[in-house]
Protein backbone atom coordinates (compact mmCIF):
# COMPACT_ATOMS: atom_id res chain seq x y z
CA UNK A 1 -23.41 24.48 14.60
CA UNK A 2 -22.23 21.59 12.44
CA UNK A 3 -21.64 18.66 15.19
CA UNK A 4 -18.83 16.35 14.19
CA UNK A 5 -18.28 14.45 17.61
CA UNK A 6 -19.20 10.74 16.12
CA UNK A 7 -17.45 9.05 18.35
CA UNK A 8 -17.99 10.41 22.14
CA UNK A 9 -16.83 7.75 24.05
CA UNK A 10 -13.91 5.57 23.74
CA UNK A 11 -11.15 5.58 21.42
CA UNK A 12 -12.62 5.03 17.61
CA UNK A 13 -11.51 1.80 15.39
CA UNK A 14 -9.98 2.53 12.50
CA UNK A 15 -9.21 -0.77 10.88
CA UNK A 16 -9.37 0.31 7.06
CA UNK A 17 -6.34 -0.64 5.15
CA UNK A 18 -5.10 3.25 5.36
CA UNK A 19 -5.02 5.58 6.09
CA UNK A 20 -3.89 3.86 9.13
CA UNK A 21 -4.27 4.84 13.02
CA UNK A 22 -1.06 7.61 13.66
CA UNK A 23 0.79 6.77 16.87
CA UNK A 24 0.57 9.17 19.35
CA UNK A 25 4.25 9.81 19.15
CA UNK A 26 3.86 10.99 15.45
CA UNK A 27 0.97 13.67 16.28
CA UNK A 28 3.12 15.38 18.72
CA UNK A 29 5.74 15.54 16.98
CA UNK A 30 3.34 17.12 13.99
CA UNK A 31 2.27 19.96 16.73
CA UNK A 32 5.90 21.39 16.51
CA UNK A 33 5.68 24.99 15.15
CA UNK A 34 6.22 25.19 11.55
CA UNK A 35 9.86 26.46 10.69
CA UNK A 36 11.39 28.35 7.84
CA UNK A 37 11.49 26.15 5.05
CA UNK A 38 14.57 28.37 3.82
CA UNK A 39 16.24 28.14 6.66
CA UNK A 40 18.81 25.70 8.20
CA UNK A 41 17.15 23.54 10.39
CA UNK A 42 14.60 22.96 7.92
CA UNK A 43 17.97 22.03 5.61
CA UNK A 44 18.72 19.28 8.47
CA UNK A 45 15.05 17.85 8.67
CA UNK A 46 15.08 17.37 4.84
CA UNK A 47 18.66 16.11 4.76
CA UNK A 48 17.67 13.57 7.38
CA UNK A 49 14.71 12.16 5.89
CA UNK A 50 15.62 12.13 2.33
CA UNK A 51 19.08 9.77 3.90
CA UNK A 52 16.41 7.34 5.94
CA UNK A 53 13.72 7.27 3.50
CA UNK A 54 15.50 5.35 1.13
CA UNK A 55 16.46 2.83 3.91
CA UNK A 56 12.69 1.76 3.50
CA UNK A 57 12.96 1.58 0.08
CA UNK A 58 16.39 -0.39 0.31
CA UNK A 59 18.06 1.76 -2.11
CA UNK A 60 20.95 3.85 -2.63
CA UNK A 61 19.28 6.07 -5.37
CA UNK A 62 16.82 8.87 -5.04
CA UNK A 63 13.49 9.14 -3.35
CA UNK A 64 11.27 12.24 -4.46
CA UNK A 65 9.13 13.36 -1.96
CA UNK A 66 6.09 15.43 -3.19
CA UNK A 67 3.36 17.27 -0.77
CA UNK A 68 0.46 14.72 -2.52
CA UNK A 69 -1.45 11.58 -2.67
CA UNK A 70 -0.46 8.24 -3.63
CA UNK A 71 -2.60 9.57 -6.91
CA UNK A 72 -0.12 12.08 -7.85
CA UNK A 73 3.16 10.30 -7.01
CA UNK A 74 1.45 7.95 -10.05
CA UNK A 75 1.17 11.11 -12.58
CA UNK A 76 4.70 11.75 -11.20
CA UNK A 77 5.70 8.58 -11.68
CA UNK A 78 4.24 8.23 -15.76
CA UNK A 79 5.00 12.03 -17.05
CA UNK A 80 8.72 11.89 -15.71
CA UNK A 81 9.56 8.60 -17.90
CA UNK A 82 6.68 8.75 -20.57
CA UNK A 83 6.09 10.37 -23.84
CA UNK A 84 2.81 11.17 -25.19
CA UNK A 85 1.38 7.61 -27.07
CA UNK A 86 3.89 5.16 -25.78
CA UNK A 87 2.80 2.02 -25.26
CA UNK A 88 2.90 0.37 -21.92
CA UNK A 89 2.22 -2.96 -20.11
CA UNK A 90 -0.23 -2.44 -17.14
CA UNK A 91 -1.24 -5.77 -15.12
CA UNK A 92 -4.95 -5.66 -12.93
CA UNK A 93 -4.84 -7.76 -10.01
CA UNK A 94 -8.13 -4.51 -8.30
CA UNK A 95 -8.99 -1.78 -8.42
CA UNK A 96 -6.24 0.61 -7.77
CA UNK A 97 -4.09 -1.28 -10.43
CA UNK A 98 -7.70 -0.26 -12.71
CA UNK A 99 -7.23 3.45 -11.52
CA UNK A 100 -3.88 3.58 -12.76
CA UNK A 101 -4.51 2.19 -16.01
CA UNK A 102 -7.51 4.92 -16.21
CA UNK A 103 -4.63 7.93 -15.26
CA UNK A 104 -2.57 6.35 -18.16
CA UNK A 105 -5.18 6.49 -21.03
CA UNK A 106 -5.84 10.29 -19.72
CA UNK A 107 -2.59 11.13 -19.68
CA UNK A 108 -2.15 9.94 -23.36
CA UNK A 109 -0.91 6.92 -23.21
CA UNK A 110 -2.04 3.36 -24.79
CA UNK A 111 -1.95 0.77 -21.73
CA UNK A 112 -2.18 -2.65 -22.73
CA UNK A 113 -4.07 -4.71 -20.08
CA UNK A 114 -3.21 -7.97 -18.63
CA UNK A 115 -5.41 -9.99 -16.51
CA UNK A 116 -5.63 -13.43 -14.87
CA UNK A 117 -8.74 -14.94 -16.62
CA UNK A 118 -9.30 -17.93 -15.05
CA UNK A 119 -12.83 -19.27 -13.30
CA UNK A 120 -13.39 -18.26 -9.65
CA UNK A 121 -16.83 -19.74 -8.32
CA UNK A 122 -17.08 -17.01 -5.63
CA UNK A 123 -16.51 -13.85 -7.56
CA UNK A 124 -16.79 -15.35 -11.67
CA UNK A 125 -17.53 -11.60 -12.75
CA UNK A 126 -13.85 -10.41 -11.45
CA UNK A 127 -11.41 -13.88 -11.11
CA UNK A 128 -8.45 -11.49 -11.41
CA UNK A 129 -8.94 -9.79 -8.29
CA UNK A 130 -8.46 -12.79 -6.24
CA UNK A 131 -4.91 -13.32 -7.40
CA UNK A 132 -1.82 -11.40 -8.26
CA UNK A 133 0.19 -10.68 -10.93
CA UNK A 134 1.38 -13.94 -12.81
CA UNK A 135 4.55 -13.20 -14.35
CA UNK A 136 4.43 -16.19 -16.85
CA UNK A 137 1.80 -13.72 -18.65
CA UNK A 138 4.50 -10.40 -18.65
CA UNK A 139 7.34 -12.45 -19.79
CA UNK A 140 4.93 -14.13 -22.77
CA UNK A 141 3.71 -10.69 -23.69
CA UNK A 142 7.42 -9.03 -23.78
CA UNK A 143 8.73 -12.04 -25.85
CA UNK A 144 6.36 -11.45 -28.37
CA UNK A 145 6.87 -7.47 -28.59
CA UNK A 146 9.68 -7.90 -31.50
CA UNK A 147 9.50 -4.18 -31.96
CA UNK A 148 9.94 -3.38 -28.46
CA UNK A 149 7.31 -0.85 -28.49
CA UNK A 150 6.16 -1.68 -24.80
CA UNK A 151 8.02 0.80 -22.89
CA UNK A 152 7.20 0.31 -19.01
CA UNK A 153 5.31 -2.63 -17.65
CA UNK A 154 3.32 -1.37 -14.83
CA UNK A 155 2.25 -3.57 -11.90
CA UNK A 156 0.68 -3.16 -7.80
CA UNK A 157 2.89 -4.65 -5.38
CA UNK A 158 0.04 -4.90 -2.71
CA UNK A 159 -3.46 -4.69 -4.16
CA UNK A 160 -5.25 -2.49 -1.29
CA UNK A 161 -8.92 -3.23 -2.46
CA UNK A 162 -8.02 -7.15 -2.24
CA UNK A 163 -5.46 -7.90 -0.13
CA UNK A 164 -3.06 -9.58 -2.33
CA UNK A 165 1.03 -9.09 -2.16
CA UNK A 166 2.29 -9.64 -5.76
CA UNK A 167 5.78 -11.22 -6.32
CA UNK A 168 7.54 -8.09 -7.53
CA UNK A 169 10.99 -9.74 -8.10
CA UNK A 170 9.25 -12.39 -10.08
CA UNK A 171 7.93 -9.94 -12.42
CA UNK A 172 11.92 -8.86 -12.93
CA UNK A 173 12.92 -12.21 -13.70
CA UNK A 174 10.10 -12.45 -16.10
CA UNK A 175 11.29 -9.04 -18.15
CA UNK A 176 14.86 -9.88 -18.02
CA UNK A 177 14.22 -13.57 -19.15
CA UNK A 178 12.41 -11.70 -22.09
CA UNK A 179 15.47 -9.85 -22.91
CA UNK A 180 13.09 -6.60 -22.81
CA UNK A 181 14.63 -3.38 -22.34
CA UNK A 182 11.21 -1.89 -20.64
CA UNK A 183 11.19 -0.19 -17.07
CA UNK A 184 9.59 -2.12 -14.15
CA UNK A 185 7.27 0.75 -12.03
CA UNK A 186 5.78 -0.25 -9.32
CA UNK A 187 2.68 0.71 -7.06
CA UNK A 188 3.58 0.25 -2.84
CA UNK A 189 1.25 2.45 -1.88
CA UNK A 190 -0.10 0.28 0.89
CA UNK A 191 2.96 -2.03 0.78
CA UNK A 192 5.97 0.56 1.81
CA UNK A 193 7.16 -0.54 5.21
CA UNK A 194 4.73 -3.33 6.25
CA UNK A 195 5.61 -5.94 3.45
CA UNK A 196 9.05 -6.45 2.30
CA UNK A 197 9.76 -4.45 -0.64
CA UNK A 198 13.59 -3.91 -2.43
CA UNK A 199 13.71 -1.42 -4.88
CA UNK A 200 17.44 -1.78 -6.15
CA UNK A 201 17.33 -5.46 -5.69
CA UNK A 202 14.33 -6.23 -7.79
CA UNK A 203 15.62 -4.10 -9.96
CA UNK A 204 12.72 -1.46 -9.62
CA UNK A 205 12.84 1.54 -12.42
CA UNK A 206 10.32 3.76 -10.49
CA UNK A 207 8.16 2.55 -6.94
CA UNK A 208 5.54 4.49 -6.34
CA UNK A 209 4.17 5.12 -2.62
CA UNK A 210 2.28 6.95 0.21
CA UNK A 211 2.64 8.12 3.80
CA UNK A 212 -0.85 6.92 5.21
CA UNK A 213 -0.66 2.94 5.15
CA UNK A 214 3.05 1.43 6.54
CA UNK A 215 4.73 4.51 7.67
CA UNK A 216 1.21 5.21 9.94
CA UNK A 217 1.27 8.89 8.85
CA UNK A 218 -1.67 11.04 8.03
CA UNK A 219 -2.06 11.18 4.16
CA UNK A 220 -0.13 13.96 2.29
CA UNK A 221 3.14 13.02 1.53
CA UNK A 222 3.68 10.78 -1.71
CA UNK A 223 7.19 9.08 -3.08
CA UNK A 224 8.54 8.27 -6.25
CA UNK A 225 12.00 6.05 -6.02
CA UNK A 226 13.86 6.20 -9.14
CA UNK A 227 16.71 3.92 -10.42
CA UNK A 228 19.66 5.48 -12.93
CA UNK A 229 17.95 3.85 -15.56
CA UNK A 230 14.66 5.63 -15.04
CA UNK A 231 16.54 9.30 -14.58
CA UNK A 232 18.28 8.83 -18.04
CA UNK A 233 14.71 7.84 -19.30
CA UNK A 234 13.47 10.67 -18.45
CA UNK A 235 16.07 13.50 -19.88
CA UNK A 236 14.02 12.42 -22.79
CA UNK A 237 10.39 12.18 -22.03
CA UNK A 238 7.95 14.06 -23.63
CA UNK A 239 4.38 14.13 -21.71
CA UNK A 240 4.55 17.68 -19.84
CA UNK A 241 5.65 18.07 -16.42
CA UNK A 242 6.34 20.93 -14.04
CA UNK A 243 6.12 20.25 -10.35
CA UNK A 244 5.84 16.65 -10.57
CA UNK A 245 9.56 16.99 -12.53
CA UNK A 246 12.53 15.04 -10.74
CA UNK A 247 15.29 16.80 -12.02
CA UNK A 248 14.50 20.39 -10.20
CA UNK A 249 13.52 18.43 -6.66
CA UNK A 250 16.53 16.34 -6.89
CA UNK A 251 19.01 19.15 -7.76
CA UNK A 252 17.80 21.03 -4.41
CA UNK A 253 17.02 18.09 -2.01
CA UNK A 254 20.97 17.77 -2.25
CA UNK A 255 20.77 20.35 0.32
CA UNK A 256 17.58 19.00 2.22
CA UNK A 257 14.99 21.95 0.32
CA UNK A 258 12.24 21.39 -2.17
CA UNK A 259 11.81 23.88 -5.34
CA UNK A 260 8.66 24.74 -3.69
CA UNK A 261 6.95 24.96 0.45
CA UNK A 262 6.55 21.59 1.39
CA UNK A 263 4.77 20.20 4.02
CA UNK A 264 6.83 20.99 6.88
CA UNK A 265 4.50 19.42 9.77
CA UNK A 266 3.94 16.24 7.55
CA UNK A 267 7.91 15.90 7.66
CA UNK A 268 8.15 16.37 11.28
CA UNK A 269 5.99 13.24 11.16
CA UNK A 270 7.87 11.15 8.59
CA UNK A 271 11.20 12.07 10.91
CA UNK A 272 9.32 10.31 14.00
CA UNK A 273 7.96 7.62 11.80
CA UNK A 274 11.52 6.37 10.21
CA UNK A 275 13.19 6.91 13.62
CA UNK A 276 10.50 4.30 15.06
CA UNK A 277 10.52 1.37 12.09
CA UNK A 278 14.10 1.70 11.36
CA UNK A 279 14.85 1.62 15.24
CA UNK A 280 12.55 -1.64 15.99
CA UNK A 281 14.19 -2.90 12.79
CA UNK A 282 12.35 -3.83 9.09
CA UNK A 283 12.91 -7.43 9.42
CA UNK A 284 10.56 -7.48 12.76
CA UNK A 285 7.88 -4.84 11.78
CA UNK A 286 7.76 -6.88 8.57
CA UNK A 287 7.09 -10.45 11.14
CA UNK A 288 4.78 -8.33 12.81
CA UNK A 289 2.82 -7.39 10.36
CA UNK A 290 2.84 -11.40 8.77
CA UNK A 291 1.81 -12.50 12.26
CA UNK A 292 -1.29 -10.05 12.85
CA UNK A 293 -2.70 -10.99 9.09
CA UNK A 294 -2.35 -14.48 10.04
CA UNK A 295 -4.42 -13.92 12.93
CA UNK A 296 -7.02 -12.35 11.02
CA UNK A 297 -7.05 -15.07 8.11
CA UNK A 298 -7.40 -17.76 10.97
CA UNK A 299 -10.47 -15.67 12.01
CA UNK A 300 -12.20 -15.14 8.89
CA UNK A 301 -11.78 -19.07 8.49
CA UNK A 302 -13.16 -19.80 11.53
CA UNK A 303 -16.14 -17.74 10.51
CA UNK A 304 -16.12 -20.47 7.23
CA UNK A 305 -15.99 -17.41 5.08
CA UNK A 306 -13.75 -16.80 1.61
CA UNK A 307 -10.66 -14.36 1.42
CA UNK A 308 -10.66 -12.26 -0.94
CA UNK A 309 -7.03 -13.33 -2.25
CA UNK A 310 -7.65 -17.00 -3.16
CA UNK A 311 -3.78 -18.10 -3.49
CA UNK A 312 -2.21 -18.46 -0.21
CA UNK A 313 1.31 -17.51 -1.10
CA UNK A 314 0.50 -14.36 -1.90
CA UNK A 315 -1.98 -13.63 1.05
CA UNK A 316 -1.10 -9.71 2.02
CA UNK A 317 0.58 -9.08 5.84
CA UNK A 318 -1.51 -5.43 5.37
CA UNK A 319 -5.34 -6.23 4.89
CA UNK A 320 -7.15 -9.02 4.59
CA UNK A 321 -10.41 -9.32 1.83
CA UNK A 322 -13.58 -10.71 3.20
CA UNK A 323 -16.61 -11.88 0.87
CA UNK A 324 -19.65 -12.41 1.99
CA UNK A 325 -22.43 -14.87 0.66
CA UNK A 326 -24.43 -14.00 -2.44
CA UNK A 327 -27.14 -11.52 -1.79
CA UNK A 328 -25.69 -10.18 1.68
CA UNK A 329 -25.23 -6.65 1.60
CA UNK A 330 -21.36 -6.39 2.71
CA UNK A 331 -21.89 -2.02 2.90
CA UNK A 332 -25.03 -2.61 4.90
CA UNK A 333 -22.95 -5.06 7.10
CA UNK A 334 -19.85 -2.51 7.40
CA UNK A 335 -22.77 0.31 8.41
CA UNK A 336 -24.35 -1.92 10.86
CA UNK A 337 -20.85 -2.65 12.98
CA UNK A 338 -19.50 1.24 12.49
CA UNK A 339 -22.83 2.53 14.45
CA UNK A 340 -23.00 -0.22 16.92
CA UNK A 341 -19.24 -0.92 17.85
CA UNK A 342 -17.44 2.18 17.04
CA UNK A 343 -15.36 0.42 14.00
CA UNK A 344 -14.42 1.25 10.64
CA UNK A 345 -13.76 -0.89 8.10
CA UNK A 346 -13.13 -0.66 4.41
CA UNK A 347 -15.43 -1.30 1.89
CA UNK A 348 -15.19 -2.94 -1.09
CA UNK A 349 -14.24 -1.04 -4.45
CA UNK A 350 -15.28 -1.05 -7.64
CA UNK A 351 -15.99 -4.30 -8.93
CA UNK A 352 -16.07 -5.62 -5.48
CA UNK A 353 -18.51 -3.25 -3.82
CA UNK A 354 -21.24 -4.84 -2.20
CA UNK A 355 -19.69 -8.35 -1.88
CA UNK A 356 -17.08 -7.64 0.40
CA UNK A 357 -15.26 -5.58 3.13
CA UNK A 358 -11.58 -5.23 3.96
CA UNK A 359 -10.41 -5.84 7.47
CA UNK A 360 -6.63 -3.53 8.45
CA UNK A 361 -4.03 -4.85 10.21
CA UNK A 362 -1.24 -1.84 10.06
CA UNK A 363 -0.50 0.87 11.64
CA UNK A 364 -0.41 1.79 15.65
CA UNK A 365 -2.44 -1.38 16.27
CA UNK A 366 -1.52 -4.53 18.77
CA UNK A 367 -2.91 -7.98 18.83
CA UNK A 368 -5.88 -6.52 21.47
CA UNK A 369 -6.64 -3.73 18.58
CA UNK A 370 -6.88 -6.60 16.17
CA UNK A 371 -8.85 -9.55 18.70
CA UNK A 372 -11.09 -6.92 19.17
CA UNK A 373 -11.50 -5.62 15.47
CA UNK A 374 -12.47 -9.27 15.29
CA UNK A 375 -14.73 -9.39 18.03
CA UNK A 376 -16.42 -6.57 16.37
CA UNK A 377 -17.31 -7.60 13.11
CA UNK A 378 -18.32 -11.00 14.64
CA UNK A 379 -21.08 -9.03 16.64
CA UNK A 380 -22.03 -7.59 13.65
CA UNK A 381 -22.36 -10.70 11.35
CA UNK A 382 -24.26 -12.31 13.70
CA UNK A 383 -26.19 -9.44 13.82
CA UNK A 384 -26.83 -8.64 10.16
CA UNK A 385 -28.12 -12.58 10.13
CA UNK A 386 -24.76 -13.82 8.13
CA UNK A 387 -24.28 -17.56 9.05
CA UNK A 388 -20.90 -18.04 11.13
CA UNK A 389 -19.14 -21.85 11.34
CA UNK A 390 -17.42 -21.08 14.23
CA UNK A 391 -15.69 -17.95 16.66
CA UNK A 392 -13.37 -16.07 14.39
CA UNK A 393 -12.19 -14.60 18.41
CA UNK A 394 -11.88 -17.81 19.63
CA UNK A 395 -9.07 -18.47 16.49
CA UNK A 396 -7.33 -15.05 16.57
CA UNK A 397 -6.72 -15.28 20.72
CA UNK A 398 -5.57 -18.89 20.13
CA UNK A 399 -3.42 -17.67 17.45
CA UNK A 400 -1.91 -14.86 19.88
CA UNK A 401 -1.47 -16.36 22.67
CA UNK A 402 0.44 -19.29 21.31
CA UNK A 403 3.90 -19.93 22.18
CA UNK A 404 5.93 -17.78 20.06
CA UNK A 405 8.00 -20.10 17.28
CA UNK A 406 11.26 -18.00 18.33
CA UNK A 407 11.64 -17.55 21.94
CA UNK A 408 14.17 -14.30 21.66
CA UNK A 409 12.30 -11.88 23.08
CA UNK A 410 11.29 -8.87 20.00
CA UNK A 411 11.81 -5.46 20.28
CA UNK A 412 8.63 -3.49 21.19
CA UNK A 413 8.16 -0.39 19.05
CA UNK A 414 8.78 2.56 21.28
CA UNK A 415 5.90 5.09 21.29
CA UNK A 416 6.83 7.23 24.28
């Protein structure tokens, strides 16, 4: 018999950037038997979150929700608004932004690329994914498309293979001081409800997300929020669609159904998860989430290692990149701590694998999760013979257990 017991003792680590660790209070609430999804208290689930869901979006216009990865809300996202050839704007700040511009040249479209191609001394052969997206560079590029052939500009809010948190609203000022009449999608896959994102204020066409990094869900459910200006756009698109189509799920969610059997247990858990961030509040999961990745930065510091994002302001509150020195095996490092200590943590992608891992703080995790994530890889550096300047634990417990800069007492998020 196949034996899949890895972890026998103990309660496992997971501190990849997502999927993140699922509160207990989600996975009962999962368990509940399955319901007709015809029937009317399915019609009240669906009602319910399709109203809250777009509370974490901040907007007052739909939010499709499809049974599917991040992956396909980002075919969603292209077919509903793009016909086949157009040109569009796509800026690479890893490796996810590189995946989407790879699903755009399959689907038939010409993406233009824009990169940050300055010199980085730690990682020369990828300098872009070390900072985000410089919006200088879009509104230069828009200014210069007289013929206003660039139809979308595509760009990552949070970059979850570097740990970088783009300025989103930036990149709005930057097409509307272009005068450019192109629509702004963006990618908050691992962003959504851990770093503060505003669709209708930033004047997002179409954000783009996924259930398994801020809203602690399995993976499985997928979201494309759509502004009035996107939904006219797409009356007129040509690139074939059929279930990823908004106008058929729209049309029905009016009533709280889908046009085809969703993932009833999944929404049982999105129900639980809005009821718990939008009763603790946005405002303080978003400070909790700051707080935790400063922890881990001050760490990682301590350790006299680089971060993967090299530009402070942009550092993400979801995951923090850490590079390792030239010729250490990051993977073999990651390996080493998984067997010893029980922890998971992500590895680097694409153009980054090899030279770094990613350390997660999201989820159903708590300043002892993350002291002892640290602890952890510590162990393990030490271990795989990677010179450390100082304790990264030391730095993260002084971090925690300092005096807190406002003395109101938070709201703890309610798991019972």
């Amino acid at each position: 018999m196949l034996q899949l017991d890895f972890h026998p003792t103990g309660r496992h680590f997971l501190q990849i950037p997502g999927p993140s660790p699922v509160p207990d209070r989600i996975l009962r609430a999962m368990s509940l038997p399955t319901i007709d999804h015809r029937g009317p208290e399915f019609g009240a689930l669906g009602r319910k979150v399709l109203g809250d869901i777009g509370k974490i979006f901040k907007t007052q216009h739909p939010v499709v929700i499809y049974p599917a990865s991040g992956t396909g809300a980002w075919e969603a996202a292209l077919t509903n608004v793009m016909s086949p050839g157009d040109h569009v704007l796509m800026y690479e700040t890893g490796h996810f932004a590189s995946l989407w511009i790879k699903m755009a040249t399959r689907l038939g479209l010409r993406p233009e690329v824009l990169a940050w191609d300055g010199v980085d001394k730690d990682l020369p052969h990828a300098p872009s994914w070390r900072r985000g997206v410089q919006a200088d560079m879009i509104e230069d590029r828009l200014r210069r498309d007289t013929e206003r052939t660039i139809k979308a500009v595509c760009v990552v809010h949070n970059e979850t293979s570097t740990g970088v948190t783009s300025d989103i609203a930036a990149v709005r000022k930057a097409i509307d001081a272009a005068g450019h009449p192109a629509l702004l999608m963006v990618d908050s896959i691992s962003g959504l409800a851990g770093a503060d994102l505003e669709h209708d204020a930033w004047g997002i066409d179409v954000t783009v997300s996924g259930s398994q990094k801020g809203l602690m869900l399995p993976p499985g459910i997928s979201f494309n929020a759509v502004s009035p200006k996107a939904l006219e756009v797409s009356k007129t698109a040509k690139l074939p669609r059929a279930f990823w189509a908004w106008d058929e799920i729209i049309e029905m969610n009016k009533n709280g159904y889908w046009p085809y059997t969703p993932n009833t247990n999944l929404l049982y858990g999105l129900s639980e998860a809005l009821d718990m961030i939008l009763g603790q509040g946005l405002e303080v999961v978003f400070a909790r989430h700051q707080r935790w990745g400063a922890g881990v930065r001050a760490a990682v510091q301590a350790w006299g290692l680089p971060i993967q994002c090299a530009d402070p302001a942009v550092y993400s509150p979801i995951l923090t990149g850490v590079i390792l020195p030239e010729g250490v095996d990051a993977d073999a490092v990651r390996t080493l701590i998984y067997e010893r200590f029980d922890l998971s943590l992500g590895q680097g992608l694409g153009k980054l694998r090899g030279r770094m891992f990613r350390l997660g703080h999201l989820g159903d995790s708590n300043d002892l999760t993350l002291v002892a994530m640290v602890a952890g890889v510590e162990m393990g550096l030490k271990l795989s013979g990677v010179p450390v300047a100082g304790s990264g634990v030391e730095a993260i417990m002084a971090h925690f257990s300092a005096p807190p800069a406002n003395t109101q007492a938070q709201p703890r998020l309610r798991v019972a």
